[in-house]
C-alpha atoms as a PDB file:
ATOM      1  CA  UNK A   1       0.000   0.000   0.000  1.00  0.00           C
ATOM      2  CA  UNK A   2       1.613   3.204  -1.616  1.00  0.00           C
ATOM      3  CA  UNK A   3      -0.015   6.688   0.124  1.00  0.00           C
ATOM      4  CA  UNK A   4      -2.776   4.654   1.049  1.00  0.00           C
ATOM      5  CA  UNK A   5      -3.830   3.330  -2.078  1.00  0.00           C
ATOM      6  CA  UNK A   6      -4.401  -0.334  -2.203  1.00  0.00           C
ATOM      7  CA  UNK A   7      -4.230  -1.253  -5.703  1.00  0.00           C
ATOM      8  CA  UNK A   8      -6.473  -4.683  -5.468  1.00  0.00           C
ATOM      9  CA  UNK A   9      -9.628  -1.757  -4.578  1.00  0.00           C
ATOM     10  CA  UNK A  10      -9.387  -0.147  -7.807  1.00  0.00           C
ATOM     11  CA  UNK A  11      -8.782  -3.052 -10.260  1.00  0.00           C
ATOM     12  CA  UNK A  12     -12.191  -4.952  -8.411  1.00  0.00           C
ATOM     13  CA  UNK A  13     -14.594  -2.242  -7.363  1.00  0.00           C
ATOM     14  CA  UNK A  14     -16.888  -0.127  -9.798  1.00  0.00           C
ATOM     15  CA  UNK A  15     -15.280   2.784  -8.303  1.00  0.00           C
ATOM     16  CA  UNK A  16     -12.093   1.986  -9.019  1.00  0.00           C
ATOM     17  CA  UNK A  17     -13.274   1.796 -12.465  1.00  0.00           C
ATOM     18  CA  UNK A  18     -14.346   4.707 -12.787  1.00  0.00           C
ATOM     19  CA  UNK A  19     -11.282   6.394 -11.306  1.00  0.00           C
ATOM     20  CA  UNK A  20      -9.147   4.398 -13.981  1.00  0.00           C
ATOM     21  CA  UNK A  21     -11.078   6.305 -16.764  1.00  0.00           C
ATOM     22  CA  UNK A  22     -10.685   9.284 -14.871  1.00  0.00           C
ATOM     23  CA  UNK A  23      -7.065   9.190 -15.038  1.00  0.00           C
ATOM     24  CA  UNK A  24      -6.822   7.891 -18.109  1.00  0.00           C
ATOM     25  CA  UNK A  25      -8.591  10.341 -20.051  1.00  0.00           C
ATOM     26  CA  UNK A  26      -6.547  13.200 -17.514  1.00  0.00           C
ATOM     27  CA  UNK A  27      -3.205  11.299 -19.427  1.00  0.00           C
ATOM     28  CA  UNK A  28      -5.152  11.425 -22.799  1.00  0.00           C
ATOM     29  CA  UNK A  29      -6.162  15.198 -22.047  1.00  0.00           C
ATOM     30  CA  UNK A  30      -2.094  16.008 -21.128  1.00  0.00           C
ATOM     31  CA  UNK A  31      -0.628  14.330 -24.450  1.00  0.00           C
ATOM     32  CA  UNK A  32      -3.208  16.191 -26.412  1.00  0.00           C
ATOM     33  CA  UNK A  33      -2.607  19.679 -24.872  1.00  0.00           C
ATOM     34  CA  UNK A  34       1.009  19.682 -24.463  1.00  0.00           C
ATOM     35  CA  UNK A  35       2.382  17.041 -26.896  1.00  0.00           C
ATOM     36  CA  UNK A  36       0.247  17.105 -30.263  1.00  0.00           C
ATOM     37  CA  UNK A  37      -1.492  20.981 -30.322  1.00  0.00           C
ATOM     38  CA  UNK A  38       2.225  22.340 -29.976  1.00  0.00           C
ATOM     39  CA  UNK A  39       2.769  20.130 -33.561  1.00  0.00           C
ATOM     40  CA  UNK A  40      -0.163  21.085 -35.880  1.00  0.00           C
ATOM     41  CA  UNK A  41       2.086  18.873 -38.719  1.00  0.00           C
ATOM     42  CA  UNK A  42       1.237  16.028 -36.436  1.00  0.00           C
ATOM     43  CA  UNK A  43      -2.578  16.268 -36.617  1.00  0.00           C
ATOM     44  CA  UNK A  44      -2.144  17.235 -40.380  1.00  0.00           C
ATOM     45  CA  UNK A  45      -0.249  13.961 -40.884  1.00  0.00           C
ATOM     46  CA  UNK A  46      -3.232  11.595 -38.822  1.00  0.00           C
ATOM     47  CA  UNK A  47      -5.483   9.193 -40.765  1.00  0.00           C
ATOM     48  CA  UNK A  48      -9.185  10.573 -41.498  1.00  0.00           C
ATOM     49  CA  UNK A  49     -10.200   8.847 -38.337  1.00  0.00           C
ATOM     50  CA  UNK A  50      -7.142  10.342 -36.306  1.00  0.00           C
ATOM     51  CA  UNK A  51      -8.336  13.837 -36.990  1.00  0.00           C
ATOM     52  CA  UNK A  52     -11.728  12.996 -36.141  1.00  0.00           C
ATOM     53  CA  UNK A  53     -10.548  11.220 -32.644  1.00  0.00           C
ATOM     54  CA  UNK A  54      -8.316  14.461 -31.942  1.00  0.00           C
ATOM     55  CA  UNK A  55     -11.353  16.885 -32.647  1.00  0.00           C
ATOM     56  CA  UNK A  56     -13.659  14.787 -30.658  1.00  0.00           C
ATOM     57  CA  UNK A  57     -11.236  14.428 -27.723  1.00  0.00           C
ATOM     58  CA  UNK A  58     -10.604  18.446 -27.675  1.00  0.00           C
ATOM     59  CA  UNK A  59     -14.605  18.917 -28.016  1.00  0.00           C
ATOM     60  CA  UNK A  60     -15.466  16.735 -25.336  1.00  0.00           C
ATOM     61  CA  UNK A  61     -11.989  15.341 -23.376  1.00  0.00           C
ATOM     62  CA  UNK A  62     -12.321  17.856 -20.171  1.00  0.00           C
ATOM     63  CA  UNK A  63     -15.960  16.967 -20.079  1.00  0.00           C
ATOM     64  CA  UNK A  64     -15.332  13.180 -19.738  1.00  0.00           C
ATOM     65  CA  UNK A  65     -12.686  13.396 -17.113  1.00  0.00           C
ATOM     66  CA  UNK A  66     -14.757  15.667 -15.001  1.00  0.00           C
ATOM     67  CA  UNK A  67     -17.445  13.255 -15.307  1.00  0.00           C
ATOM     68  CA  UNK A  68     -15.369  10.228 -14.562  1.00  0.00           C
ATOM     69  CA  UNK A  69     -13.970  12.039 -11.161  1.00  0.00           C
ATOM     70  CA  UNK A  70     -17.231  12.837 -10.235  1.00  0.00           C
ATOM     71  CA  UNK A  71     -18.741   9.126 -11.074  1.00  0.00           C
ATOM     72  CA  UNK A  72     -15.644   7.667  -9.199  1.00  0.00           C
ATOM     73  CA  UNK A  73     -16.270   9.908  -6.347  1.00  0.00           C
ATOM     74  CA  UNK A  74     -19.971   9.616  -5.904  1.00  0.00           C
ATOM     75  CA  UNK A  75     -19.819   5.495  -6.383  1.00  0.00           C
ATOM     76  CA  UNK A  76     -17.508   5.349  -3.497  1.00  0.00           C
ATOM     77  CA  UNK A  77     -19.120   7.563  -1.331  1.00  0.00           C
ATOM     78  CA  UNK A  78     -22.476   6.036  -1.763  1.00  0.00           C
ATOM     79  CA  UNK A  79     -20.904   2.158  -1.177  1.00  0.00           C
ATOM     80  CA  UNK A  80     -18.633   3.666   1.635  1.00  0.00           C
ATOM     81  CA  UNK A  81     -20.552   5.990   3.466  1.00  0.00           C
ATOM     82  CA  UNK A  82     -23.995   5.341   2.191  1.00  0.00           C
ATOM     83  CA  UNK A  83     -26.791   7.369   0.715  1.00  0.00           C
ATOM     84  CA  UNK A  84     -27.308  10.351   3.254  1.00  0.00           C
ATOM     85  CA  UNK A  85     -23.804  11.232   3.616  1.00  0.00           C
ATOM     86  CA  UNK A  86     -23.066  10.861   0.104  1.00  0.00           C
ATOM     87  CA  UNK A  87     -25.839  13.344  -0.851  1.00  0.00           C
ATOM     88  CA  UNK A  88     -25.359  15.204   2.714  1.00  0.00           C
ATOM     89  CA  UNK A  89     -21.802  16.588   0.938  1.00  0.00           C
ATOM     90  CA  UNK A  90     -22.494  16.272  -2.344  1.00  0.00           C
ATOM     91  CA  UNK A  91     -25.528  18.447  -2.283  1.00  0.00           C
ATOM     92  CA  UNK A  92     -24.235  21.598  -0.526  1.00  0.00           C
ATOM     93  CA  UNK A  93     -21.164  21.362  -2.332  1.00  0.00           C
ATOM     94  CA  UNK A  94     -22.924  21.100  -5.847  1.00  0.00           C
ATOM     95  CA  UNK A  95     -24.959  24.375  -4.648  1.00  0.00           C
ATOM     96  CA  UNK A  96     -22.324  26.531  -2.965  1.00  0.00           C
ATOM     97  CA  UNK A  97     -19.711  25.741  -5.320  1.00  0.00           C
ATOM     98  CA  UNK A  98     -21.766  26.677  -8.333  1.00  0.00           C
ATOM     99  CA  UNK A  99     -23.392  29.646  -6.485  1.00  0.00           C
ATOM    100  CA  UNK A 100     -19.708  30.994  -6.287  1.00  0.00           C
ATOM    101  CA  UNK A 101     -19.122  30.427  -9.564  1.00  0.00           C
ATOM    102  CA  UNK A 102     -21.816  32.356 -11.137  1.00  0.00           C
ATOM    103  CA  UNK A 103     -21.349  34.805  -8.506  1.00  0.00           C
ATOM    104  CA  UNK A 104     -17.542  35.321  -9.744  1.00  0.00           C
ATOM    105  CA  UNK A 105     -18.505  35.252 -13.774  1.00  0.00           C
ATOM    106  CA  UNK A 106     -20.926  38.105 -13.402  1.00  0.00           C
ATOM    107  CA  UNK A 107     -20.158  40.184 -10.377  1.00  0.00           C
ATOM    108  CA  UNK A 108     -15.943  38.961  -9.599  1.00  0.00           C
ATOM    109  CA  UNK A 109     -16.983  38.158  -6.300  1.00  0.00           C
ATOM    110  CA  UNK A 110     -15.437  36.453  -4.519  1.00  0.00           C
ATOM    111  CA  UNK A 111     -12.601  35.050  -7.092  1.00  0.00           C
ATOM    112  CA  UNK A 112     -11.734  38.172  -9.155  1.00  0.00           C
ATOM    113  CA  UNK A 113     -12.933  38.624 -12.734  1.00  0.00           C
ATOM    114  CA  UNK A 114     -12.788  35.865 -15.207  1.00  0.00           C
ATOM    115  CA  UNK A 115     -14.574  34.005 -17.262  1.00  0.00           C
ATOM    116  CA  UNK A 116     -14.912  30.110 -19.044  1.00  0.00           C
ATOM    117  CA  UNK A 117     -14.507  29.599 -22.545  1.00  0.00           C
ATOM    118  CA  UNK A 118     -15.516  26.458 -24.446  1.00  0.00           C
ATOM    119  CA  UNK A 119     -14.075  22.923 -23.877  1.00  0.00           C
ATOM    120  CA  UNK A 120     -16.150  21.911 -20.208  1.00  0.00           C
ATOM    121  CA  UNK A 121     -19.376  21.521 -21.325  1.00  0.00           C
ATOM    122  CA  UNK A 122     -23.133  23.031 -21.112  1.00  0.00           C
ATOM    123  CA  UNK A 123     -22.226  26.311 -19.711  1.00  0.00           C
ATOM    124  CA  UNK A 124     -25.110  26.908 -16.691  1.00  0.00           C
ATOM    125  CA  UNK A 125     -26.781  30.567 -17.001  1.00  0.00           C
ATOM    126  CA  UNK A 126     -23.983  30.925 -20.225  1.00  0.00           C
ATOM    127  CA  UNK A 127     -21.297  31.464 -17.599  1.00  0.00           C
ATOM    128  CA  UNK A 128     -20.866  28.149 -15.767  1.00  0.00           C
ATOM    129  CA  UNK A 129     -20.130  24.810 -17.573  1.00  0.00           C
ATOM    130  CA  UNK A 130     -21.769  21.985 -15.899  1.00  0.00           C
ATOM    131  CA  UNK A 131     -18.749  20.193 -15.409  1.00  0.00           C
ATOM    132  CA  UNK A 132     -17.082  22.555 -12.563  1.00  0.00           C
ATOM    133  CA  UNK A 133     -19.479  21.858  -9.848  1.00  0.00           C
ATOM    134  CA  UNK A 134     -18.440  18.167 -10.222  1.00  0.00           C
ATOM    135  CA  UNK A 135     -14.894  18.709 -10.043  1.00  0.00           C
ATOM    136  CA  UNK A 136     -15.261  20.782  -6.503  1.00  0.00           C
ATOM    137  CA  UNK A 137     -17.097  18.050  -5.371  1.00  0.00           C
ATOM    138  CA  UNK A 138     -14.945  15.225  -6.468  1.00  0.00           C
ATOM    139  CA  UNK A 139     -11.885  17.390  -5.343  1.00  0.00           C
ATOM    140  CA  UNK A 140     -13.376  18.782  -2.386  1.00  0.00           C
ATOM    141  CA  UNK A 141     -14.814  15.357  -0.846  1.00  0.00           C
ATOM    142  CA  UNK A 142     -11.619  13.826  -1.528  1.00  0.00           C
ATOM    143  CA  UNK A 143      -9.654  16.784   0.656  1.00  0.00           C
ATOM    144  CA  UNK A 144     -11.915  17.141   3.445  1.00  0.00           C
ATOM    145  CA  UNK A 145     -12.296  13.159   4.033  1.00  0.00           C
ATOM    146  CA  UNK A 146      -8.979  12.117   3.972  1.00  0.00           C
ATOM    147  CA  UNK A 147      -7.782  15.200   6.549  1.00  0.00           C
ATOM    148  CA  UNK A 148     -11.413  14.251   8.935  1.00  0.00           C
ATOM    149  CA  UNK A 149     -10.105  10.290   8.848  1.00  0.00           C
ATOM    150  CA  UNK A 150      -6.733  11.435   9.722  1.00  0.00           C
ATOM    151  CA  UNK A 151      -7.469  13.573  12.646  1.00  0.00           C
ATOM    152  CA  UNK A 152      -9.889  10.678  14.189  1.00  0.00           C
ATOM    153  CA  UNK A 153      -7.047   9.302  15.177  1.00  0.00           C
ATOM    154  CA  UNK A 154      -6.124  11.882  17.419  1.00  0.00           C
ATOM    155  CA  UNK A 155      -6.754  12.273  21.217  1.00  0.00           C
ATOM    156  CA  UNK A 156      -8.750  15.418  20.726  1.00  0.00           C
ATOM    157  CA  UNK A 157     -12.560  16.392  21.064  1.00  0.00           C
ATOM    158  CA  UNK A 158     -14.553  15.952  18.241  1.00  0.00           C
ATOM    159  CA  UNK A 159     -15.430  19.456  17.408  1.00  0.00           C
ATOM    160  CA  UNK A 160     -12.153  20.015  17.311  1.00  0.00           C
ATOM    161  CA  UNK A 161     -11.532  17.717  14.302  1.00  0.00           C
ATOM    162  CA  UNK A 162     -14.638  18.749  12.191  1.00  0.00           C
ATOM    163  CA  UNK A 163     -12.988  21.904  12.967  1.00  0.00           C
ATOM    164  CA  UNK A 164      -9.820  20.770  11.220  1.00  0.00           C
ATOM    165  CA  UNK A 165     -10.765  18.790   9.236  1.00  0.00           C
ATOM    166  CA  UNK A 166     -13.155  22.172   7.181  1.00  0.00           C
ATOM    167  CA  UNK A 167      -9.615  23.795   7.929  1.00  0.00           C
ATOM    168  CA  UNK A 168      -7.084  21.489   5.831  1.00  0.00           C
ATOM    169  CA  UNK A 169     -10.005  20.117   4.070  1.00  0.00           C
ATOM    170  CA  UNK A 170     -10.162  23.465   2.215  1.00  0.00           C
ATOM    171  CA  UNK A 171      -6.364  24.103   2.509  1.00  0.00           C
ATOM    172  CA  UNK A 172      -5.864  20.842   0.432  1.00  0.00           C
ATOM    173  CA  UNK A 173      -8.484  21.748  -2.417  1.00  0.00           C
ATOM    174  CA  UNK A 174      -6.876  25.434  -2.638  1.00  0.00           C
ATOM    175  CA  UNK A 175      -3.429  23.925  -2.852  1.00  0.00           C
ATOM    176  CA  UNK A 176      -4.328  22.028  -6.067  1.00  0.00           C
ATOM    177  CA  UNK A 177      -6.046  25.199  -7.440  1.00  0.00           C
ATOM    178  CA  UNK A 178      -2.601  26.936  -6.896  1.00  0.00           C
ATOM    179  CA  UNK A 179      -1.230  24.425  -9.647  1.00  0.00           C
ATOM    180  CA  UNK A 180      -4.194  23.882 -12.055  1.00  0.00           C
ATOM    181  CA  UNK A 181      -5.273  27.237 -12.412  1.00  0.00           C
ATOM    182  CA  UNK A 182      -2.358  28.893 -13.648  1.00  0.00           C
ATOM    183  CA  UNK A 183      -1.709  26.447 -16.410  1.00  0.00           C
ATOM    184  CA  UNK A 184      -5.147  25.699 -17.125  1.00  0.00           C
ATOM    185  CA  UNK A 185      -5.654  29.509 -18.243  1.00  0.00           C
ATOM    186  CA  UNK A 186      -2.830  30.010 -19.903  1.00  0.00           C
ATOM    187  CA  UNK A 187      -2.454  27.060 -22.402  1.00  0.00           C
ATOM    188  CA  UNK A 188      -2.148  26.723 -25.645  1.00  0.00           C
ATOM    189  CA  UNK A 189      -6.050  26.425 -25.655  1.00  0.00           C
ATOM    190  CA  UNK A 190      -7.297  27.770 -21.844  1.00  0.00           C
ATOM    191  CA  UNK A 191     -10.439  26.684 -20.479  1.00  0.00           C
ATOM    192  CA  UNK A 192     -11.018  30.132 -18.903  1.00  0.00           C
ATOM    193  CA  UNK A 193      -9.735  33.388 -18.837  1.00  0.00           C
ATOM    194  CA  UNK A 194      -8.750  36.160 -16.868  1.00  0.00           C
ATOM    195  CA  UNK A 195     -10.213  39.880 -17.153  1.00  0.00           C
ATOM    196  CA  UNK A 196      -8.569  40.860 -13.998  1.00  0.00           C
ATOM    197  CA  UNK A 197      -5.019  39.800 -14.271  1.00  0.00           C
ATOM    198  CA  UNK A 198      -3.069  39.587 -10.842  1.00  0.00           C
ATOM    199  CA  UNK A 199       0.645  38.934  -9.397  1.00  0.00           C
ATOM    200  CA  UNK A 200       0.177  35.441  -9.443  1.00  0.00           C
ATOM    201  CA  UNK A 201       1.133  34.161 -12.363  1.00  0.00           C
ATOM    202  CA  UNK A 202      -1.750  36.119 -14.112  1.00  0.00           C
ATOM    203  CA  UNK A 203      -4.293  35.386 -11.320  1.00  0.00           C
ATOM    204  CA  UNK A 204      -5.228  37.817  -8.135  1.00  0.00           C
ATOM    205  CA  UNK A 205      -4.508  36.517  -4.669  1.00  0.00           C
ATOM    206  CA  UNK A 206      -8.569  37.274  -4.250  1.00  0.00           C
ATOM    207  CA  UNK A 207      -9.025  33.994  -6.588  1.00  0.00           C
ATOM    208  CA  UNK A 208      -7.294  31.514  -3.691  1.00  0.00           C
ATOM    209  CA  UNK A 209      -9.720  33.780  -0.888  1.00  0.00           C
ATOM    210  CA  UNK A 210     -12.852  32.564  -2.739  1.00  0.00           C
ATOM    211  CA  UNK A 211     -11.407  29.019  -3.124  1.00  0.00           C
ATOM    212  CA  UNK A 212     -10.599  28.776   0.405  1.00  0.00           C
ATOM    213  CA  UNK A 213     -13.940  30.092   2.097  1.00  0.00           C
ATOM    214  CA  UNK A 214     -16.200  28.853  -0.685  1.00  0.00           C
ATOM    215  CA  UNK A 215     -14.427  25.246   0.177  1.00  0.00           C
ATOM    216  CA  UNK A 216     -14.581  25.822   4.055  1.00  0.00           C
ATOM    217  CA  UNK A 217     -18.726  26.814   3.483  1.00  0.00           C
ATOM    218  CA  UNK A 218     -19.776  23.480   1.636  1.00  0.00           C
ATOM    219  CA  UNK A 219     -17.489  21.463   4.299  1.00  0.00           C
ATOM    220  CA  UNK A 220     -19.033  23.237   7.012  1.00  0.00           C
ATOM    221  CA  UNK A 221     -22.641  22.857   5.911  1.00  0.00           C
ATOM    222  CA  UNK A 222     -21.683  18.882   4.918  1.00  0.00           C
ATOM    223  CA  UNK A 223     -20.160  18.661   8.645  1.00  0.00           C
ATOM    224  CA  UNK A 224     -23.504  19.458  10.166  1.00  0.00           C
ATOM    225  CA  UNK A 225     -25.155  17.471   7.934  1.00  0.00           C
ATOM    226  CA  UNK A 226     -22.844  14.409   8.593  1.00  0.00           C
ATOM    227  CA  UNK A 227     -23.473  14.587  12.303  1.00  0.00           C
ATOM    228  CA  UNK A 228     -26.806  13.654  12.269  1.00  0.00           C
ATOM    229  CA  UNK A 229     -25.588  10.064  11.147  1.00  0.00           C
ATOM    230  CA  UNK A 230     -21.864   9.565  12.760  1.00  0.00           C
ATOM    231  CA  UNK A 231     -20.159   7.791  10.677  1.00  0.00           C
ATOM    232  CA  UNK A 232     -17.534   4.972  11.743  1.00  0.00           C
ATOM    233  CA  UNK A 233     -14.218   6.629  10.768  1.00  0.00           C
ATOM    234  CA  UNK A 234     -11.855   3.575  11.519  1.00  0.00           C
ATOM    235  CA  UNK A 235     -13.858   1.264   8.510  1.00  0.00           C
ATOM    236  CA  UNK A 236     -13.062   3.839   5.944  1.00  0.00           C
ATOM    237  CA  UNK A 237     -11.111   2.820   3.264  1.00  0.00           C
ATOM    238  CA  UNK A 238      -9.164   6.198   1.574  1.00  0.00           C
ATOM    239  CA  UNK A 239      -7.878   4.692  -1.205  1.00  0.00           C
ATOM    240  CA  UNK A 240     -10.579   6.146  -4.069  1.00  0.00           C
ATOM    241  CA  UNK A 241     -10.147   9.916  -2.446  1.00  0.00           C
ATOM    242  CA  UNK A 242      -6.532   9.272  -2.025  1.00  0.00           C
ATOM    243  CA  UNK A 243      -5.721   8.542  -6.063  1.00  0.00           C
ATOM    244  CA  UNK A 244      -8.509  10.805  -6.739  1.00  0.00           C
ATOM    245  CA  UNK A 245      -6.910  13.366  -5.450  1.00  0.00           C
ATOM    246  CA  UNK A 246      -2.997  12.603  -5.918  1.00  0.00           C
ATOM    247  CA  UNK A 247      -4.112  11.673  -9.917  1.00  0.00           C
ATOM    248  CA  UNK A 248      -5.446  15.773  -9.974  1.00  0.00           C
ATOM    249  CA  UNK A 249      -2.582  17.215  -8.391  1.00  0.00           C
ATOM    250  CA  UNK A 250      -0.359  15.284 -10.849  1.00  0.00           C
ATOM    251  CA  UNK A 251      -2.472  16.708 -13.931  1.00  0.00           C
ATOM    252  CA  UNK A 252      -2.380  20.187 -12.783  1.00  0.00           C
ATOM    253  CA  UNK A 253       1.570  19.551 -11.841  1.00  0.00           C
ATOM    254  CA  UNK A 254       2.419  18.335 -15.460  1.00  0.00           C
ATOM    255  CA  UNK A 255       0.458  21.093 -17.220  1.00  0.00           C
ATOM    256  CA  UNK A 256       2.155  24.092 -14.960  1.00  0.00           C
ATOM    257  CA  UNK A 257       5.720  22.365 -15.565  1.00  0.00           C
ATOM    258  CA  UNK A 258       4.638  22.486 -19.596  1.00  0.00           C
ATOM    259  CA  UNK A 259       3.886  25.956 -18.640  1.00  0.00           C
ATOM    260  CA  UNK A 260       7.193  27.046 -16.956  1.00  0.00           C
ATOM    261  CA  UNK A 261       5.405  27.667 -13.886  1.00  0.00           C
ATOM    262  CA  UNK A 262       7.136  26.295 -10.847  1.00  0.00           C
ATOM    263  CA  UNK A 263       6.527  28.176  -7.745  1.00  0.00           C
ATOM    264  CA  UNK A 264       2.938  27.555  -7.570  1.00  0.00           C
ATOM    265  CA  UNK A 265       4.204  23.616  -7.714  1.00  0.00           C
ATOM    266  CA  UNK A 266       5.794  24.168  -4.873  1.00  0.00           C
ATOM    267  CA  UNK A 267       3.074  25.838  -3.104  1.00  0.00           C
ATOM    268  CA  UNK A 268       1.039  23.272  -3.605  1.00  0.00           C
ATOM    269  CA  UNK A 269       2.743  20.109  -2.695  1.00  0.00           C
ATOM    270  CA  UNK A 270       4.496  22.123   0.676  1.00  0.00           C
ATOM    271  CA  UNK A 271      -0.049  23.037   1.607  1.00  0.00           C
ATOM    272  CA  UNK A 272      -1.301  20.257   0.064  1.00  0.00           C
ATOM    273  CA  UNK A 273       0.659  17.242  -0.989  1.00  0.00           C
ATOM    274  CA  UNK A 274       3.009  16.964   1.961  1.00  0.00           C
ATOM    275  CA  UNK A 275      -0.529  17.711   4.736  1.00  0.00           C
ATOM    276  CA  UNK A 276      -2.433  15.028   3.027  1.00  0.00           C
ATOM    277  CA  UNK A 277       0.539  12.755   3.415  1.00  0.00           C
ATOM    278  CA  UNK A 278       1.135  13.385   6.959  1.00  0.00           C
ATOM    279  CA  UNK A 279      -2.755  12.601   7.187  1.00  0.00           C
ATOM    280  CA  UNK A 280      -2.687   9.167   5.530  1.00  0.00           C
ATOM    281  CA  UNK A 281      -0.066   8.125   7.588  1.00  0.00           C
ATOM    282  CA  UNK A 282      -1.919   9.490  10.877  1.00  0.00           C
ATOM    283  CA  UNK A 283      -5.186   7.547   9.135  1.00  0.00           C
ATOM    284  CA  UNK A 284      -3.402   4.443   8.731  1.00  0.00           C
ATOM    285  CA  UNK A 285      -1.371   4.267  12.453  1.00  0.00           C
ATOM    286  CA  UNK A 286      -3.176   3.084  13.924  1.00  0.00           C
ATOM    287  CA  UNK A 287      -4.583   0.447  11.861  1.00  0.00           C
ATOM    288  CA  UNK A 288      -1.070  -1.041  11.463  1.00  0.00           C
ATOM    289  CA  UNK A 289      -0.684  -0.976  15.202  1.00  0.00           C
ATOM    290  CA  UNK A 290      -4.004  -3.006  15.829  1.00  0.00           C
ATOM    291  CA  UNK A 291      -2.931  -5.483  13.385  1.00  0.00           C
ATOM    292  CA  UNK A 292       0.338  -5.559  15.097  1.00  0.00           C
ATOM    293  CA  UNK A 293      -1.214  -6.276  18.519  1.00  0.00           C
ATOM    294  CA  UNK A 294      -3.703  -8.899  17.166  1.00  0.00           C
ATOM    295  CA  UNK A 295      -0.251 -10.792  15.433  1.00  0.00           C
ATOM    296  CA  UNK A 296       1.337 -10.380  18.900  1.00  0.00           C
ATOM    297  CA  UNK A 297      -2.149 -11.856  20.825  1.00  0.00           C
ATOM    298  CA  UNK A 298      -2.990 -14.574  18.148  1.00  0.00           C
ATOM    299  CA  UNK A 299       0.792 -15.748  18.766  1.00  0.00           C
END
């Protein structure tokens, strides 16, 4: 078991087969946007059906992967955790998320001022593609999980880790937003643009606020909801959110080193890479030590 992943889950659950498509449409995404756009004489020189693939795949690629994540992510939390707390996060974070959003395309508030252009989908109220509400979820279920498994395993009151767990939860999903977004807005063909440019790397510090607090809102709001129905932290398995998660972070990682763009790589493995690992291992402690002590009893 590698960062928590246990291999044998994804290759046998219909999770894990969605989070295979995921990724590999992510990989089929990254050759397309940084290997063959950069070489038009490659396209020219496809078969018929080559071309066709390659349009398709830029039409429709970012749509699919978002999808997948989100199929991936809402399998696993509905066989994991069941129906009410699947819905219970997925629900506010849907709502809030995509409030934000159309909040930020027509008024900048709270990101900055920006705007999508084609390549995600249906775009909700012509400002919003479909496809973006998914990926908070997917993303922010992921972060906020893994960090409120983790701190279970501490000595400390219980408030205290839904408390932390909204904290880092959101720290983790801003942390891959300080990789993707750069890139993702400044590639050969960006999937959004920016009318306010800023000091990072073309984006305002205002755009990693809104992440932050509009992260922290849908994980507080799923918190509450959550309580009603305590869940059994100690039977989770975290290897779905884990490579859901880790697989994003590498996308947005390759597309900001094809962009040059190696601070905010930095950033975000030292606030969210490096915290989720520390969080695994807490998860995952004390399960090694109980299986220690039953080898030791059982002997």
């Amino acid at each position: 078991m590698i960062f928590g992943i246990n291999l044998r889950e994804i290759f046998t659950t219909k999770a894990g087969y969605f989070l295979i498509g995921h990724i590999v449409a992510m990989a089929f995404g990254l050759a397309g946007l940084l290997l063959v756009l950069p070489h038009p004489e490659f396209i020219a020189n496809l078969p018929p059906i080559g071309q066709s693939a390659f349009s398709w795949s830029m039409i429709g690629g970012g749509v699919i992967y978002m999808i997948l994540g989100w199929s991936a992510i809402a399998v696993y939390a509905y066989t994991q955790l069941g129906l009410w707390h699947w819905l219970g996060f997925m629900l506010p974070a849907l709502s809030i998320s995509l409030t934000s959003e159309l909040l930020g395309t027509s008024t900048g508030f709270p990101f900055g001022a920006y705007h999508y252009l084609s390549g995600l989908g249906y775009k909700i109220a012509g400002l919003v593609p479909f496809t973006i509400p998914l990926s908070w979820f997917y993303l922010g279920f992921s972060s906020y999980l893994i960090t409120r498994v983790g701190l279970n395993r501490l000595d400390i009151p219980n408030w205290l880790k839904d408390l932390g767990a909204i904290a880092f939860g959101a720290l983790l999903l801003t942390s891959w937003d300080f990789v993707l977004d750069p890139a993702m807005s400044q590639t050969s063909v960006p999937f959004w643009q920016w009318d306010q440019p800023g000091e990072f790397f073309g984006m305002p510090y205002q755009n990693f606020i809104g992440w932050f607090a509009t992260g922290a809102i849908f994980m507080s709001v799923a918190t509450l909801i959550w309580r009603v129905k305590p869940l059994q932290w100690e039977k989770i398995s975290l290897t779905i959110p884990t490579a859901v998660y880790l697989g994003n972070f590498g996308f947005a990682m390759i597309m900001s080193i094809g962009a040059g763009f190696y601070v905010p790589i930095f950033l975000g493995i030292l606030l969210g890479v490096i915290p989720l690992i520390i969080f695994l291992r807490l998860a995952y402690k004390e399960e090694t030590s109980d299986n220690n002590r039953q080898l030791v009893i059982s002997n």
